[in-house]
PDB file of N, CA and C in Angstrom:
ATOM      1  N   UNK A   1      43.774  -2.057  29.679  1.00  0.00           N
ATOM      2  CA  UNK A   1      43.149  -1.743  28.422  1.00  0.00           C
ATOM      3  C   UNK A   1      43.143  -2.950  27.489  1.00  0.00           C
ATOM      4  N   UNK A   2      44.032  -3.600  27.365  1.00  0.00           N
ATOM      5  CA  UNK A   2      44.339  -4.703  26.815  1.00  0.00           C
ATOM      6  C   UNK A   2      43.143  -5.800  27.330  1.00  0.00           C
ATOM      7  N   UNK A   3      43.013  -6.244  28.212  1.00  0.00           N
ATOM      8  CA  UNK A   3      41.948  -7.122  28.537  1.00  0.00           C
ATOM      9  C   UNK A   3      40.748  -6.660  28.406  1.00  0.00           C
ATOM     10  N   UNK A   4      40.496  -5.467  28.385  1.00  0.00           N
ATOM     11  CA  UNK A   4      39.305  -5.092  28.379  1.00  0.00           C
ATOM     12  C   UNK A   4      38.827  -5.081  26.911  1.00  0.00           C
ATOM     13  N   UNK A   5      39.544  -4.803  25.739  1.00  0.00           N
ATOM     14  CA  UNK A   5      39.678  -5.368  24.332  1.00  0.00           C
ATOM     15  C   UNK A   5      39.075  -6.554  24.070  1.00  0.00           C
ATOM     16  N   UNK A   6      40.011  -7.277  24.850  1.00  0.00           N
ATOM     17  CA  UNK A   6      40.306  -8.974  24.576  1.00  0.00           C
ATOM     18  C   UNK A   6      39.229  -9.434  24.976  1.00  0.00           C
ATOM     19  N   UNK A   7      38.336  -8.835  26.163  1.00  0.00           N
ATOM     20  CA  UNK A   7      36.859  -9.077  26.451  1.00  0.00           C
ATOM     21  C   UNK A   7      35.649  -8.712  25.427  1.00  0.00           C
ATOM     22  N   UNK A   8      35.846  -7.727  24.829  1.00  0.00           N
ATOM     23  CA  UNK A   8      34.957  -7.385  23.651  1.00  0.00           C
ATOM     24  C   UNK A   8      35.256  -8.525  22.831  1.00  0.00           C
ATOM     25  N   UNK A   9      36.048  -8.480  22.168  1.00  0.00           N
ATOM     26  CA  UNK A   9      36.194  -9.432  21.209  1.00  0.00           C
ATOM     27  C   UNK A   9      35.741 -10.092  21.542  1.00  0.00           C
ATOM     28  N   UNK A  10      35.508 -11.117  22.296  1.00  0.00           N
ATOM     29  CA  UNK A  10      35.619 -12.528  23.202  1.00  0.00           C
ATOM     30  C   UNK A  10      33.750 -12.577  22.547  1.00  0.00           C
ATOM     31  N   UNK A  11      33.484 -11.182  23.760  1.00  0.00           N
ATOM     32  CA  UNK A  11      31.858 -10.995  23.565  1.00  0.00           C
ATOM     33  C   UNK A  11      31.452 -10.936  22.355  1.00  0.00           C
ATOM     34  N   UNK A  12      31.928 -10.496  21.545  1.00  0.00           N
ATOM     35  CA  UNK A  12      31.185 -10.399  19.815  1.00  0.00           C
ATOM     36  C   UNK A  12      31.445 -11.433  19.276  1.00  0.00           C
ATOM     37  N   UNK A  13      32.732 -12.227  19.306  1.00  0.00           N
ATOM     38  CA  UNK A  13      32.718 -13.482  18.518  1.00  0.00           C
ATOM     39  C   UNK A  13      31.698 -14.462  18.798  1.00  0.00           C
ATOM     40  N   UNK A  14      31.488 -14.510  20.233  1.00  0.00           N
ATOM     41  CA  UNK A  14      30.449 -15.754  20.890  1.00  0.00           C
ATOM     42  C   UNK A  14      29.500 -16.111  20.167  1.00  0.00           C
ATOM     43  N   UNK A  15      28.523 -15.310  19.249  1.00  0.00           N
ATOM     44  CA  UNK A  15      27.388 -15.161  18.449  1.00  0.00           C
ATOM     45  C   UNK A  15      26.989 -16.195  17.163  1.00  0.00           C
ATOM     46  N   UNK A  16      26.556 -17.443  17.290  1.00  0.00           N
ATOM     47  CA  UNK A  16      26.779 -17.923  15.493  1.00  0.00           C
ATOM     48  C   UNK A  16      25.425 -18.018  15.156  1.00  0.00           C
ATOM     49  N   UNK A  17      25.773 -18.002  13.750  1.00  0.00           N
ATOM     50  CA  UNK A  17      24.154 -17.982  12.986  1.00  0.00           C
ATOM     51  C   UNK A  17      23.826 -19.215  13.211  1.00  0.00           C
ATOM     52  N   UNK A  18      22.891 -19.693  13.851  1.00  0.00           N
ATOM     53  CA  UNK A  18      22.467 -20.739  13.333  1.00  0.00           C
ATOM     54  C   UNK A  18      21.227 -21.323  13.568  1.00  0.00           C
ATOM     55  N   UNK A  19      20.692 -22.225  12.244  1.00  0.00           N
ATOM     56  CA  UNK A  19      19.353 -21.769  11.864  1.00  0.00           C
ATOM     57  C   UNK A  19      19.003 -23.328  12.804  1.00  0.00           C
ATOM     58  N   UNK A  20      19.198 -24.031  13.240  1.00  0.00           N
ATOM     59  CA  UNK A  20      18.503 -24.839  13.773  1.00  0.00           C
ATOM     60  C   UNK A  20      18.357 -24.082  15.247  1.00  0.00           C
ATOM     61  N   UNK A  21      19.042 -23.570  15.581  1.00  0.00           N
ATOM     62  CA  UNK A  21      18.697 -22.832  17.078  1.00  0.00           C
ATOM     63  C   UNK A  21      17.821 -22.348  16.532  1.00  0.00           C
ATOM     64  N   UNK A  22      17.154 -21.515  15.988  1.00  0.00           N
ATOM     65  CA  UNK A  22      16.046 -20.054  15.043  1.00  0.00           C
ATOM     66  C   UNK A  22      15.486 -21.321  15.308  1.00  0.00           C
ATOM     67  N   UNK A  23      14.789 -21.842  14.649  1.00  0.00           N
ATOM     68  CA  UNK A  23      13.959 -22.962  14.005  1.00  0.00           C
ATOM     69  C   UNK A  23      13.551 -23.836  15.296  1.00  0.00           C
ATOM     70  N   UNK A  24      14.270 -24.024  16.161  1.00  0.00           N
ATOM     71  CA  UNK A  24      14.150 -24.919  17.521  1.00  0.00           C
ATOM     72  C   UNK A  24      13.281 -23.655  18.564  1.00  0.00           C
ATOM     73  N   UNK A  25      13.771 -22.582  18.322  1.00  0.00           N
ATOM     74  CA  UNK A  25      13.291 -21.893  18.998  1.00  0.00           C
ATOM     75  C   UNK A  25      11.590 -21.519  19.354  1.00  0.00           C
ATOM     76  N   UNK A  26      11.511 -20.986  17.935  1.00  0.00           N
ATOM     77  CA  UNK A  26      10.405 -20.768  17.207  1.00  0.00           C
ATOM     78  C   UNK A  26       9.427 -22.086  17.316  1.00  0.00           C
ATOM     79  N   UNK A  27       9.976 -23.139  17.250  1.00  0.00           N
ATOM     80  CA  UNK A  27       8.953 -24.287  17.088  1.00  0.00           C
ATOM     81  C   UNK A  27       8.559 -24.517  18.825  1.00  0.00           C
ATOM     82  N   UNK A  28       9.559 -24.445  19.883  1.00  0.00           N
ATOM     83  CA  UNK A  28       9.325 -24.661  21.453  1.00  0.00           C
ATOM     84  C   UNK A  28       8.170 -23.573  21.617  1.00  0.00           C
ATOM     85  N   UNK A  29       8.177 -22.798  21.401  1.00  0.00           N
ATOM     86  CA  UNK A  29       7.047 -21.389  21.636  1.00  0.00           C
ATOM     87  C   UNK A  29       5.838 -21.788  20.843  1.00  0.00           C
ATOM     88  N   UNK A  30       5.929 -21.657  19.436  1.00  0.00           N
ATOM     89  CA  UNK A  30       4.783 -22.208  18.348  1.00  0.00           C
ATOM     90  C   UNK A  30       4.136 -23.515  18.432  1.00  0.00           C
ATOM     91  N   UNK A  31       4.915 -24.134  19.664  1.00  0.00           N
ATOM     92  CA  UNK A  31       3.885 -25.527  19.598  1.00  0.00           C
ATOM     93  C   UNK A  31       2.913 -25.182  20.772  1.00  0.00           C
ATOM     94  N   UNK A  32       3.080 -24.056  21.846  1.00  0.00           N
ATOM     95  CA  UNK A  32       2.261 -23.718  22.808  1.00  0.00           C
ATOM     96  C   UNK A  32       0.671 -22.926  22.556  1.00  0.00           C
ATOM     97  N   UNK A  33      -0.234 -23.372  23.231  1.00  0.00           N
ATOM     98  CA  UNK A  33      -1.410 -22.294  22.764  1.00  0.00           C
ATOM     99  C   UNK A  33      -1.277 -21.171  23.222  1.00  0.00           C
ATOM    100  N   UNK A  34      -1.841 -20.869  24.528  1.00  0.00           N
ATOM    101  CA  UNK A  34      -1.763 -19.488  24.971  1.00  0.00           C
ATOM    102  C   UNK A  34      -0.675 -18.518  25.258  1.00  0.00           C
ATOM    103  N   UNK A  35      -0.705 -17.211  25.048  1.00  0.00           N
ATOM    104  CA  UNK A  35       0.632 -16.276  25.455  1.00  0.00           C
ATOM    105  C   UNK A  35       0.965 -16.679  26.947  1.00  0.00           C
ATOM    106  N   UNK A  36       0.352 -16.907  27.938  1.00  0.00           N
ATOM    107  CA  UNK A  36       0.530 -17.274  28.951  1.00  0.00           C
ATOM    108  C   UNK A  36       1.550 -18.246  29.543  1.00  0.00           C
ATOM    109  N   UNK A  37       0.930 -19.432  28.487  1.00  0.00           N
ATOM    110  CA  UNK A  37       1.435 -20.979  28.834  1.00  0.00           C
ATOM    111  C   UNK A  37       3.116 -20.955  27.858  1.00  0.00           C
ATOM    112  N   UNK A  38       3.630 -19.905  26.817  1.00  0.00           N
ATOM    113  CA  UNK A  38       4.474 -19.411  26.501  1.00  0.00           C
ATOM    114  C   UNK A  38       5.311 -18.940  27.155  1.00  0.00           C
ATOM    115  N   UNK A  39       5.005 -18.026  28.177  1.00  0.00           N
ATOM    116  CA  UNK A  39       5.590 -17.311  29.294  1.00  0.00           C
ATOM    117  C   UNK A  39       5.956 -18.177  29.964  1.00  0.00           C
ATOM    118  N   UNK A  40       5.341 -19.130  30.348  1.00  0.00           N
ATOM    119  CA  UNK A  40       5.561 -19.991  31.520  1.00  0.00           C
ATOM    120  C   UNK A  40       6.294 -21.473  31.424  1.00  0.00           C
ATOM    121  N   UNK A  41       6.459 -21.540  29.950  1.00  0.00           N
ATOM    122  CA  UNK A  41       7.286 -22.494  29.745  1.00  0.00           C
ATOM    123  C   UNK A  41       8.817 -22.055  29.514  1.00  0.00           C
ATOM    124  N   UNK A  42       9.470 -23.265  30.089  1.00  0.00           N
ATOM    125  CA  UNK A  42      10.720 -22.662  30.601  1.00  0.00           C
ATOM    126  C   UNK A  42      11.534 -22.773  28.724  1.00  0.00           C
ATOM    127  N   UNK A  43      11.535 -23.440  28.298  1.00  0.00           N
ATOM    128  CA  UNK A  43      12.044 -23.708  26.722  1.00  0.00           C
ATOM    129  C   UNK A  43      11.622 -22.781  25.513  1.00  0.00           C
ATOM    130  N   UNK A  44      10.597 -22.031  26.051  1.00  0.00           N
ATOM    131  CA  UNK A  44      10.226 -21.233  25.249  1.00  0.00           C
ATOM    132  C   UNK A  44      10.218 -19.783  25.553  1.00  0.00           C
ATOM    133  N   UNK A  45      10.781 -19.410  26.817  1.00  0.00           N
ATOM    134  CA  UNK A  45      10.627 -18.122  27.544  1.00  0.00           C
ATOM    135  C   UNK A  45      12.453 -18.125  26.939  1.00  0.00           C
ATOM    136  N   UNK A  46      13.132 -19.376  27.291  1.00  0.00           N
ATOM    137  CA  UNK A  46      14.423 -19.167  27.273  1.00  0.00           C
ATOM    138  C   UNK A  46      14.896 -18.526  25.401  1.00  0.00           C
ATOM    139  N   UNK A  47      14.144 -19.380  24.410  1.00  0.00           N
ATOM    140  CA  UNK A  47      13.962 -19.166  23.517  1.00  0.00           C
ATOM    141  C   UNK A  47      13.534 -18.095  22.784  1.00  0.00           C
ATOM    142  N   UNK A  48      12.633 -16.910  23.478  1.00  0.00           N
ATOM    143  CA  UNK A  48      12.781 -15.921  23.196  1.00  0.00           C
ATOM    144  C   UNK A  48      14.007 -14.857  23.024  1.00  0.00           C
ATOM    145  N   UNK A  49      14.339 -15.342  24.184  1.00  0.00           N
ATOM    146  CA  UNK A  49      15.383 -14.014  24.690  1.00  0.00           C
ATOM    147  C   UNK A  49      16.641 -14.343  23.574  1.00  0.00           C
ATOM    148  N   UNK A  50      16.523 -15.479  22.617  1.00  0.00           N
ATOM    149  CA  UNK A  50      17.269 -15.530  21.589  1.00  0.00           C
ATOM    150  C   UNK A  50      16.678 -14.941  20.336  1.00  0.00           C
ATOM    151  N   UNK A  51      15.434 -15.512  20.437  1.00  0.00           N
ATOM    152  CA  UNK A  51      14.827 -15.001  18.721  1.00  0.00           C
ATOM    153  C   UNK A  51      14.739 -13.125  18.975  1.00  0.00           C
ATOM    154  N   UNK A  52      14.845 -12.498  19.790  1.00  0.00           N
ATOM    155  CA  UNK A  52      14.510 -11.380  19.923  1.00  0.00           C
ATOM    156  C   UNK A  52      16.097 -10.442  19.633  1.00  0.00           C
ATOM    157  N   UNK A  53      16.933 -11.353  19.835  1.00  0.00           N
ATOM    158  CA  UNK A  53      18.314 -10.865  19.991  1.00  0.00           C
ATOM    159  C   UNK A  53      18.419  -9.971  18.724  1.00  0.00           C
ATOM    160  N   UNK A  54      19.128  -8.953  18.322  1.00  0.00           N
ATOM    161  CA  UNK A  54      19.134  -8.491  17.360  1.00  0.00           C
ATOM    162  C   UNK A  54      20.251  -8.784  15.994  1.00  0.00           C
ATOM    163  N   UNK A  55      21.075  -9.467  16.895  1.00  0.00           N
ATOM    164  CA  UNK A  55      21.716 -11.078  16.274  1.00  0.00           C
ATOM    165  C   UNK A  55      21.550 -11.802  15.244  1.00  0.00           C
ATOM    166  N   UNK A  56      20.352 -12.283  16.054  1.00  0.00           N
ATOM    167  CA  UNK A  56      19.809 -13.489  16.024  1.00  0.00           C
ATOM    168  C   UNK A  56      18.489 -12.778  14.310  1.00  0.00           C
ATOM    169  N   UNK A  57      18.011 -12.247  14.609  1.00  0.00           N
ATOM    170  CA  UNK A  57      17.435 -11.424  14.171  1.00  0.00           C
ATOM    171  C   UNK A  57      17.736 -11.331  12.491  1.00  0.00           C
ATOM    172  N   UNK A  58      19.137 -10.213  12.432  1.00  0.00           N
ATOM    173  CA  UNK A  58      19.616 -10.549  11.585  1.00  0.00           C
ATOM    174  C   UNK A  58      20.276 -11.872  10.563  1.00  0.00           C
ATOM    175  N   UNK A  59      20.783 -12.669  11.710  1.00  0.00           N
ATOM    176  CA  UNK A  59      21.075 -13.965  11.090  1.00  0.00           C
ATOM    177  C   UNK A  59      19.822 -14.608  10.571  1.00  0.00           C
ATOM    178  N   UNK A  60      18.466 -14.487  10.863  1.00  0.00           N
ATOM    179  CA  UNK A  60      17.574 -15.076  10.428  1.00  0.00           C
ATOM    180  C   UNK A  60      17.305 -14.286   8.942  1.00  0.00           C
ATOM    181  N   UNK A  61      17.732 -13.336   9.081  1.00  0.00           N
ATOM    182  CA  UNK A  61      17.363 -12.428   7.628  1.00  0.00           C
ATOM    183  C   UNK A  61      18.755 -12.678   6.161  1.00  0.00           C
ATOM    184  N   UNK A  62      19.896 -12.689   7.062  1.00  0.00           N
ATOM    185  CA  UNK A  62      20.766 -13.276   6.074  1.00  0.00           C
ATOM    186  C   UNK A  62      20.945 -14.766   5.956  1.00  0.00           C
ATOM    187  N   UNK A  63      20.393 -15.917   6.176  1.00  0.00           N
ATOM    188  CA  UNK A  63      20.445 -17.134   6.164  1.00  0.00           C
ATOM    189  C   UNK A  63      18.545 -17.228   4.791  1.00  0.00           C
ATOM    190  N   UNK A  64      18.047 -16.190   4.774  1.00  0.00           N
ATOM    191  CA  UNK A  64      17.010 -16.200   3.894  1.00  0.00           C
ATOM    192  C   UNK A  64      15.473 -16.700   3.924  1.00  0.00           C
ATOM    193  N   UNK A  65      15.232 -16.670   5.540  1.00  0.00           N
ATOM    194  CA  UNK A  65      14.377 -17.158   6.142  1.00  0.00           C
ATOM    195  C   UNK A  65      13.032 -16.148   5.854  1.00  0.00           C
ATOM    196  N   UNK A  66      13.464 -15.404   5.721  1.00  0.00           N
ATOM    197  CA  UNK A  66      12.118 -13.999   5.458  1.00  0.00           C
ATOM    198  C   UNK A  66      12.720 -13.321   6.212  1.00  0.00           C
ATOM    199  N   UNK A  67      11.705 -12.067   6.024  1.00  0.00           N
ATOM    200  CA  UNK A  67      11.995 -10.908   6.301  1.00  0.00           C
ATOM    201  C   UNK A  67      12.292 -10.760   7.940  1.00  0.00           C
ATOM    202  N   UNK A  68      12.850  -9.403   8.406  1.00  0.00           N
ATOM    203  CA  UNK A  68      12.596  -9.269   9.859  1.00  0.00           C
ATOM    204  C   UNK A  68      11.892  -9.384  10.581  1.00  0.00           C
ATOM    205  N   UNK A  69      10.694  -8.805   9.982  1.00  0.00           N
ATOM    206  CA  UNK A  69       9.493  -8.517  10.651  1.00  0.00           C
ATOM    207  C   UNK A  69       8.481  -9.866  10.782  1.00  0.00           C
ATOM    208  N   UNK A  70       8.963 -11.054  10.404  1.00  0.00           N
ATOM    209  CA  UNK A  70       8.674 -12.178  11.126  1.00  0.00           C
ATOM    210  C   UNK A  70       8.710 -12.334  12.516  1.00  0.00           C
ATOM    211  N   UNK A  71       9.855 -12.043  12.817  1.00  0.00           N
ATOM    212  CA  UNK A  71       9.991 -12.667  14.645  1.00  0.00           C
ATOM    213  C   UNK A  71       9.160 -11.121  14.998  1.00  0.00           C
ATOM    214  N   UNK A  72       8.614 -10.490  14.734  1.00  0.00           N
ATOM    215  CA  UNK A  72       7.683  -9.625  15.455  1.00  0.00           C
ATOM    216  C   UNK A  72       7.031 -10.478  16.086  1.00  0.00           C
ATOM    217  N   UNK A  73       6.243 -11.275  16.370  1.00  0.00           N
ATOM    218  CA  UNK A  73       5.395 -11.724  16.901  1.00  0.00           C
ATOM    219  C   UNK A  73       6.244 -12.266  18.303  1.00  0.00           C
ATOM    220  N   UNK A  74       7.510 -13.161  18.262  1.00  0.00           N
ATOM    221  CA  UNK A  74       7.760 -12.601  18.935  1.00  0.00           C
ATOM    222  C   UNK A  74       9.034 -11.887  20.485  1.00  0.00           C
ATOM    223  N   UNK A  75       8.770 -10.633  19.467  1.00  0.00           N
ATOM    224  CA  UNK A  75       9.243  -9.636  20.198  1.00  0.00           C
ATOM    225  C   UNK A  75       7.996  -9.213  20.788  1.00  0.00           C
ATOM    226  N   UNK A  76       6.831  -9.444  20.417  1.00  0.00           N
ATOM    227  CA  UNK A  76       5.509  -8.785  21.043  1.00  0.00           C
ATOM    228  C   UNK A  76       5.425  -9.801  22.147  1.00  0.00           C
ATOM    229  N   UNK A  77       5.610 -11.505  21.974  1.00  0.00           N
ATOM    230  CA  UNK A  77       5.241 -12.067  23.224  1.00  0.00           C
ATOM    231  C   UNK A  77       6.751 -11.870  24.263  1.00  0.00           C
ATOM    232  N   UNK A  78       7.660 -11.551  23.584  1.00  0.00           N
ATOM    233  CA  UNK A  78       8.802 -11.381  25.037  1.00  0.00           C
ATOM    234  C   UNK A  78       8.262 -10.309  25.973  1.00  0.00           C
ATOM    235  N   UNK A  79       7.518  -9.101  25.418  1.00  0.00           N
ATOM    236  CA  UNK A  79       7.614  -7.985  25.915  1.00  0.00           C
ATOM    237  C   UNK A  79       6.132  -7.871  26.991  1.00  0.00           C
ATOM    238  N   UNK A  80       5.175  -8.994  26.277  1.00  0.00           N
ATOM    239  CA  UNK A  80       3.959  -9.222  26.731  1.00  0.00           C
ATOM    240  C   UNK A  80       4.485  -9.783  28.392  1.00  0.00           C
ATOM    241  N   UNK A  81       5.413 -11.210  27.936  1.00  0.00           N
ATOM    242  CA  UNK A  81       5.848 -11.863  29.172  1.00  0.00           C
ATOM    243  C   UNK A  81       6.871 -11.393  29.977  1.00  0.00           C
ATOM    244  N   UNK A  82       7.382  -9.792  29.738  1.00  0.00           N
ATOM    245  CA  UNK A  82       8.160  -9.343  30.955  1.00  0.00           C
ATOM    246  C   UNK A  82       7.603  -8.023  30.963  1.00  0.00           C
ATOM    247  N   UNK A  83       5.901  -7.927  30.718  1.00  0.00           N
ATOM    248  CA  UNK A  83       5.432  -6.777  31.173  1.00  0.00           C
ATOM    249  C   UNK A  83       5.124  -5.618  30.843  1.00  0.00           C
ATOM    250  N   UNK A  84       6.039  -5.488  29.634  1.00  0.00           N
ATOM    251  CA  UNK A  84       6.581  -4.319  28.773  1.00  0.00           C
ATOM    252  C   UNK A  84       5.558  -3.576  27.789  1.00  0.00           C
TER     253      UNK A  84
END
């Protein structure tokens, strides 16, 4: 029971705000044209699966970046590029 604790914790601390990851992210994807060529780039597919985090998400909303409903766009291309 004890380790299995000590593993949560472990897992929730891992998480930091930080806005140059957001910002790096967003810019690897946003410099691509098509949803396609998004998908298929490896820096920007990887980059989703962060901006989408719900984390990540929030940290973009308490660091004062705008609202949530910014990274909609995308949560629409993660979901575009795994099908969803």
């Amino acid at each position: 029971m004890k380790i299995i604790g000590l593993l949560s914790l472990l897992t929730v601390s891992v998480f930091a705000c930080d806005l140059t990851k957001i910002k790096d992210g967003m810019a690897s994807c946003d410099s691509l044209g098509s949803a396609d060529a998004k998908c298929n780039d490896r820096a920007c597919h990887k980059a989703l699966h962060y901006l989408v985090d719900e984390d990540t998400i929030k940290c973009y909303v308490s660091l004062g970046l705008g609202p949530a409903s910014d990274l909609n766009k995308y949560v629409d291309l993660d979901k575009y590029c795994h099908d969803e």
